[in-house]
C-alpha atoms as a PDB file:
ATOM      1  CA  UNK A   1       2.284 -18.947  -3.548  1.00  0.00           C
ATOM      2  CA  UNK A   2      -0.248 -16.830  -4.494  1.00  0.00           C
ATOM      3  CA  UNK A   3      -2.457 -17.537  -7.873  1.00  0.00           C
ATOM      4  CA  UNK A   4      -1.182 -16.065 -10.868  1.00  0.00           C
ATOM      5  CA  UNK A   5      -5.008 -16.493 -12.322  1.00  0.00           C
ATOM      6  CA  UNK A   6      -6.058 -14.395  -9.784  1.00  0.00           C
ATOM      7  CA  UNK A   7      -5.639 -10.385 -10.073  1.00  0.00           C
ATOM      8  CA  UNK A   8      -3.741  -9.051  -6.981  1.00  0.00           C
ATOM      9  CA  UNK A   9      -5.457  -6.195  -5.192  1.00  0.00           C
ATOM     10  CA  UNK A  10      -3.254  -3.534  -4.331  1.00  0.00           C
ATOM     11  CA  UNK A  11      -4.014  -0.221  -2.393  1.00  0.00           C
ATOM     12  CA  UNK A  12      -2.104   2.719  -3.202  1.00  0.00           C
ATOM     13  CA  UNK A  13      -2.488   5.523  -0.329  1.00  0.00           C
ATOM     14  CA  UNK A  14      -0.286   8.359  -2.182  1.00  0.00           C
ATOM     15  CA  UNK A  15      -1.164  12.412  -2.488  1.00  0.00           C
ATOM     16  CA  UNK A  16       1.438  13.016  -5.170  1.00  0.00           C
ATOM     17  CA  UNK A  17       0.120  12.553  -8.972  1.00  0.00           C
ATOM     18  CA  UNK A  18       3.633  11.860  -9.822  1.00  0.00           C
ATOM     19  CA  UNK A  19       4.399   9.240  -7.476  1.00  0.00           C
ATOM     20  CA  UNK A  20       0.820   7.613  -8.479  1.00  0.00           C
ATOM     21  CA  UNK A  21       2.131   7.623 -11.616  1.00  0.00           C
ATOM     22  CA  UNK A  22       5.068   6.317 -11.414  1.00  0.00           C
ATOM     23  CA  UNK A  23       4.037   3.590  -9.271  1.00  0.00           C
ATOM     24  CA  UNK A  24       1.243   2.150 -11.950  1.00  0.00           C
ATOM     25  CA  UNK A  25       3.691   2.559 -14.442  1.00  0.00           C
ATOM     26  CA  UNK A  26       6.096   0.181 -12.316  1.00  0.00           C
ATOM     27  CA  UNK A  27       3.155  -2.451 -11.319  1.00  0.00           C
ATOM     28  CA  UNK A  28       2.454  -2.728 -14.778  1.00  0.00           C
ATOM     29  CA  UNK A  29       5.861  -3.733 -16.131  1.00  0.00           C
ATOM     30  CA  UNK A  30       5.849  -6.697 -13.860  1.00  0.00           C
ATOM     31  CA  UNK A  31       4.941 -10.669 -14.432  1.00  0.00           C
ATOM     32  CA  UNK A  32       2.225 -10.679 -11.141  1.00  0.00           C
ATOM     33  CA  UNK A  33      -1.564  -9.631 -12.315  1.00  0.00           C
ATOM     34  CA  UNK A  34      -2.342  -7.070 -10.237  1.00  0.00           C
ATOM     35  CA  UNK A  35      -5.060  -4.405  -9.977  1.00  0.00           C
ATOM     36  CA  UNK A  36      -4.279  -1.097  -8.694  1.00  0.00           C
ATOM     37  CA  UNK A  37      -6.393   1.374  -6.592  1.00  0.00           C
ATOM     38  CA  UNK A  38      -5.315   4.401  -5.806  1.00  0.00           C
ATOM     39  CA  UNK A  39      -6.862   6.876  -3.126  1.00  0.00           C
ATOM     40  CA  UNK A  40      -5.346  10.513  -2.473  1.00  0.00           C
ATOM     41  CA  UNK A  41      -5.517  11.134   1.152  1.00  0.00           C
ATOM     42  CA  UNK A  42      -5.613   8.995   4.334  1.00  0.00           C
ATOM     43  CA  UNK A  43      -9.258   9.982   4.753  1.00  0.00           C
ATOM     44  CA  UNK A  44     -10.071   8.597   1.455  1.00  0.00           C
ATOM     45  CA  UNK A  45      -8.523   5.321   2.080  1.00  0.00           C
ATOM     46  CA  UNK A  46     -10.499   4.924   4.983  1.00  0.00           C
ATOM     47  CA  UNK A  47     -13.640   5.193   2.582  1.00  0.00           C
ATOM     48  CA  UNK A  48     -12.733   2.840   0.209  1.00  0.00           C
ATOM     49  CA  UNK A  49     -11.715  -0.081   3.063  1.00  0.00           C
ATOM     50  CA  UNK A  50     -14.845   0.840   4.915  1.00  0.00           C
ATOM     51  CA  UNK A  51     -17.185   1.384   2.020  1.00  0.00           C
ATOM     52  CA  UNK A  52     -18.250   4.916   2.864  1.00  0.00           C
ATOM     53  CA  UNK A  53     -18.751   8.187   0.727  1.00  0.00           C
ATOM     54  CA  UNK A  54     -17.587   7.297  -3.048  1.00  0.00           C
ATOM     55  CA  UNK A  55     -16.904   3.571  -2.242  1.00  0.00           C
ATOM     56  CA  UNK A  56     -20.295   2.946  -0.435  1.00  0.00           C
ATOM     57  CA  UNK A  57     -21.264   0.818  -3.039  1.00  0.00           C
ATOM     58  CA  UNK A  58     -18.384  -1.899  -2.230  1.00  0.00           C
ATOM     59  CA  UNK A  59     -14.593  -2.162  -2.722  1.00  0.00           C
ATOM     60  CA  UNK A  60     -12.143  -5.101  -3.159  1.00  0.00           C
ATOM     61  CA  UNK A  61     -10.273  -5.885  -0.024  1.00  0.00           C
ATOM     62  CA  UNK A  62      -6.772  -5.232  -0.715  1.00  0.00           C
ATOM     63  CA  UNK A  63      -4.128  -7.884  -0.580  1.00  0.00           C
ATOM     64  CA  UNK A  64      -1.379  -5.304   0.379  1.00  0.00           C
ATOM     65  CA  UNK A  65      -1.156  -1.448   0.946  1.00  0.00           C
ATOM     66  CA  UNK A  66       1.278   1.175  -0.104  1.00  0.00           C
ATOM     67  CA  UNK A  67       1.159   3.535   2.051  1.00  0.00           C
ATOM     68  CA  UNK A  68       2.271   7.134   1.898  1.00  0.00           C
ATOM     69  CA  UNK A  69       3.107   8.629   5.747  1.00  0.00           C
ATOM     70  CA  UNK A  70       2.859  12.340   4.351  1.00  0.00           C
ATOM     71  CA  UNK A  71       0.010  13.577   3.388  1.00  0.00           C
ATOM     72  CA  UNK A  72      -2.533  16.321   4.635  1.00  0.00           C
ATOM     73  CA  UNK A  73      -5.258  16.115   6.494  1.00  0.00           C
ATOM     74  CA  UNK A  74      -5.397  12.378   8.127  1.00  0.00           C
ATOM     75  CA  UNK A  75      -1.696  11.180   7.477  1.00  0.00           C
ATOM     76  CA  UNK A  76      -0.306   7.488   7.056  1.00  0.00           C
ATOM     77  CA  UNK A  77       0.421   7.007  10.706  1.00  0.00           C
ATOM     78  CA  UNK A  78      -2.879   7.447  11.426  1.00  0.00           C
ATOM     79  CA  UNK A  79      -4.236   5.496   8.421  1.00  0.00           C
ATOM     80  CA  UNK A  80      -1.692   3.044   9.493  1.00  0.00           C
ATOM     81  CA  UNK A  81      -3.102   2.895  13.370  1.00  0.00           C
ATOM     82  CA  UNK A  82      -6.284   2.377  12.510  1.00  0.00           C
ATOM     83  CA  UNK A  83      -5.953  -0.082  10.034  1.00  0.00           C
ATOM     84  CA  UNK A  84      -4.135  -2.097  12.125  1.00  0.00           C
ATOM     85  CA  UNK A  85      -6.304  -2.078  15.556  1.00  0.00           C
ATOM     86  CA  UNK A  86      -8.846  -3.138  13.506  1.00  0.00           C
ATOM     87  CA  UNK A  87     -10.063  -6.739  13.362  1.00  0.00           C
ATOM     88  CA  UNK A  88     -11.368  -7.180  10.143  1.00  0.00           C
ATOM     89  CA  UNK A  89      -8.380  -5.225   8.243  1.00  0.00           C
ATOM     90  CA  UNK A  90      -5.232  -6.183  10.503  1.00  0.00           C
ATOM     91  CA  UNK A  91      -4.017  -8.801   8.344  1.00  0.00           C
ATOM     92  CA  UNK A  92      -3.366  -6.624   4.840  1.00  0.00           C
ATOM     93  CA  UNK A  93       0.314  -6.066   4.730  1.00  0.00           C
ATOM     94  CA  UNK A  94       1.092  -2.423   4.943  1.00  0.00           C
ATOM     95  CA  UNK A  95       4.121  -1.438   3.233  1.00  0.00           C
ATOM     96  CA  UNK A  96       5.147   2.191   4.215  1.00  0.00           C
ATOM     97  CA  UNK A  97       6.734   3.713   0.928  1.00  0.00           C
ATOM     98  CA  UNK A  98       7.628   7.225   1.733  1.00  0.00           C
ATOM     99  CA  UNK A  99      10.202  10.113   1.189  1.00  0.00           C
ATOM    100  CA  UNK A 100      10.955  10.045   4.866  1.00  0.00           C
ATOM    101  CA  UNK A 101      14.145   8.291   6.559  1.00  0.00           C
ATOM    102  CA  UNK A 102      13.500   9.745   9.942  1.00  0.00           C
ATOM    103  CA  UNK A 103      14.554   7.200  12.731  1.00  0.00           C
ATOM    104  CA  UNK A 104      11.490   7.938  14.436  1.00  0.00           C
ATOM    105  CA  UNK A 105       9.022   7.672  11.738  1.00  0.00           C
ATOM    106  CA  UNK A 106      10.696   4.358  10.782  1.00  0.00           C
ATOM    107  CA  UNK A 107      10.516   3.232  14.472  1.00  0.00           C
ATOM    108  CA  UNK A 108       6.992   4.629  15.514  1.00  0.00           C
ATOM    109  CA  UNK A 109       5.853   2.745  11.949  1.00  0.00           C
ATOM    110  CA  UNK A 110       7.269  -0.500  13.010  1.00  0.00           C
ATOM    111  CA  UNK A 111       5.687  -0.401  16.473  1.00  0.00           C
ATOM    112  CA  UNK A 112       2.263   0.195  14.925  1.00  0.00           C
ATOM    113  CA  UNK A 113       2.985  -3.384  12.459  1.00  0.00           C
ATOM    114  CA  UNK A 114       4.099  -1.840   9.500  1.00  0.00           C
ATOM    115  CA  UNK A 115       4.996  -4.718   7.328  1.00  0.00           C
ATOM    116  CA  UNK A 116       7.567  -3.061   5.765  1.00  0.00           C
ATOM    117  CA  UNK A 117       9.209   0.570   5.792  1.00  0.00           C
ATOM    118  CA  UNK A 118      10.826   1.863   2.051  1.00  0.00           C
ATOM    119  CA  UNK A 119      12.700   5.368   1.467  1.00  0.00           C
ATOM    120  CA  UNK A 120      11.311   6.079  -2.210  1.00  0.00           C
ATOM    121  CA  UNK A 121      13.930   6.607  -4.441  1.00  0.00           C
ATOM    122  CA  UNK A 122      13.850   9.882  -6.582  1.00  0.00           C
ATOM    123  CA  UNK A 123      15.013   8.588  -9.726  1.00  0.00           C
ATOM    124  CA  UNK A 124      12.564   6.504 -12.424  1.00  0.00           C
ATOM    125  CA  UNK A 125      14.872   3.233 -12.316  1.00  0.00           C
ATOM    126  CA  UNK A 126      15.454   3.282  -8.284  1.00  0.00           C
ATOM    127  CA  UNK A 127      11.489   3.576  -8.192  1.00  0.00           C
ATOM    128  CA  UNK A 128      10.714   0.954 -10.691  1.00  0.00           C
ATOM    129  CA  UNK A 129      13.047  -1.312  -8.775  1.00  0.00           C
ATOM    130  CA  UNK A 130      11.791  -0.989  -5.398  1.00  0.00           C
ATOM    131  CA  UNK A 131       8.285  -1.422  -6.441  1.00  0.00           C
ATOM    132  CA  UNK A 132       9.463  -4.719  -8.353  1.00  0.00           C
ATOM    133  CA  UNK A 133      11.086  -5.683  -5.192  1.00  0.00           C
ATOM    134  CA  UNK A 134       7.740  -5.548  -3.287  1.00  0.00           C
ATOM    135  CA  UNK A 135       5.827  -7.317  -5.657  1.00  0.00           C
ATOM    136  CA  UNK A 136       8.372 -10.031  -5.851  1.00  0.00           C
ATOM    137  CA  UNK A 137       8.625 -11.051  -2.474  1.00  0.00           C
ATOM    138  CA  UNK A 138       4.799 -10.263  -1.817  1.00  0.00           C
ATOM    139  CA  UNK A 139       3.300 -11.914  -4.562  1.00  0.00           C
ATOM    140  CA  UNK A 140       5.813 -14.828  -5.087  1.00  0.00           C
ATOM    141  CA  UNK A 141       8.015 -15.389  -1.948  1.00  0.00           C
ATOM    142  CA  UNK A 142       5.338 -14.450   0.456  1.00  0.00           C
ATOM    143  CA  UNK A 143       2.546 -16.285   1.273  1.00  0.00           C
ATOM    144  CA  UNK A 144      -0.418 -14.101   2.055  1.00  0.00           C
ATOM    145  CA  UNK A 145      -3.719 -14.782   3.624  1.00  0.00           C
ATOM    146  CA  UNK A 146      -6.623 -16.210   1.918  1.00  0.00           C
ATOM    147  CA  UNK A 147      -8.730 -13.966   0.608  1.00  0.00           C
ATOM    148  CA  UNK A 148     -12.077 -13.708   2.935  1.00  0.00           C
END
């Protein structure tokens, strides 16, 4: 189990302000310290986890990523696919956490090691209890990898 005394890192890859929102709202009601970071495109994300542009002068690795599949520009699955054929980043859980429940986006996700695939709910409560979900089985059930 992972150390409450320790902050949890979480990446947030989400476009929508609501959904940002809503999601540090949610993280913050729980028991698990965490810290949140949020980035607002796929091309940003790729900044912060390899220290380029605005995050140059270092980021925290993330313990686990929520990951939005639309957005413009670079979009999850691609965020996803790189993350995950790369060495050094291939072990942070990716949680896709999206408004999409197309079969194929749920399959092509899972092929490229998604962690985990979650429909967001559109109601407040339904949101709040999905994101509790994930940081209960993350941060207690779940054993994660030492941090490097």
């Amino acid at each position: 189990m992972q150390s409450y005394a320790e902050s949890i890192q979480i990446l947030l890859i989400e476009d929508d302000p609501a959904d940002q929102k809503l999601t540090k709202i949610s993280l913050g009601n729980n028991k698990v310290a965490n810290t949140l970071h949020i980035v607002n495109s796929g091309e940003e994300a790729l900044d912060y986890l390899y220290h380029r542009g605005n995050f140059a002068h270092g980021t925290p690795r993330p313990d686990l990523i929520l990951l939005d599949l639309n957005m413009p520009g670079i979009g999850g699955q691609e965020v996803l696919k790189i993350i995950k054929e790369d060495e050094g980043l291939k072990s942070i859980p990716i949680i896709i956490l999206t408004t999409s429940d197309a079969e194929e986006d749920i399959v092509r996700s899972y092929k490229m090691h998604a962690n985990g695939y979650i429909k967001k709910p559109v109601d407040l409560i339904g949101f709040q209890q999905v994101v509790q979900s994930i940081q209960n089985f993350w941060f207690v059930v779940a054993k994660l990898p030492p941090k490097e």
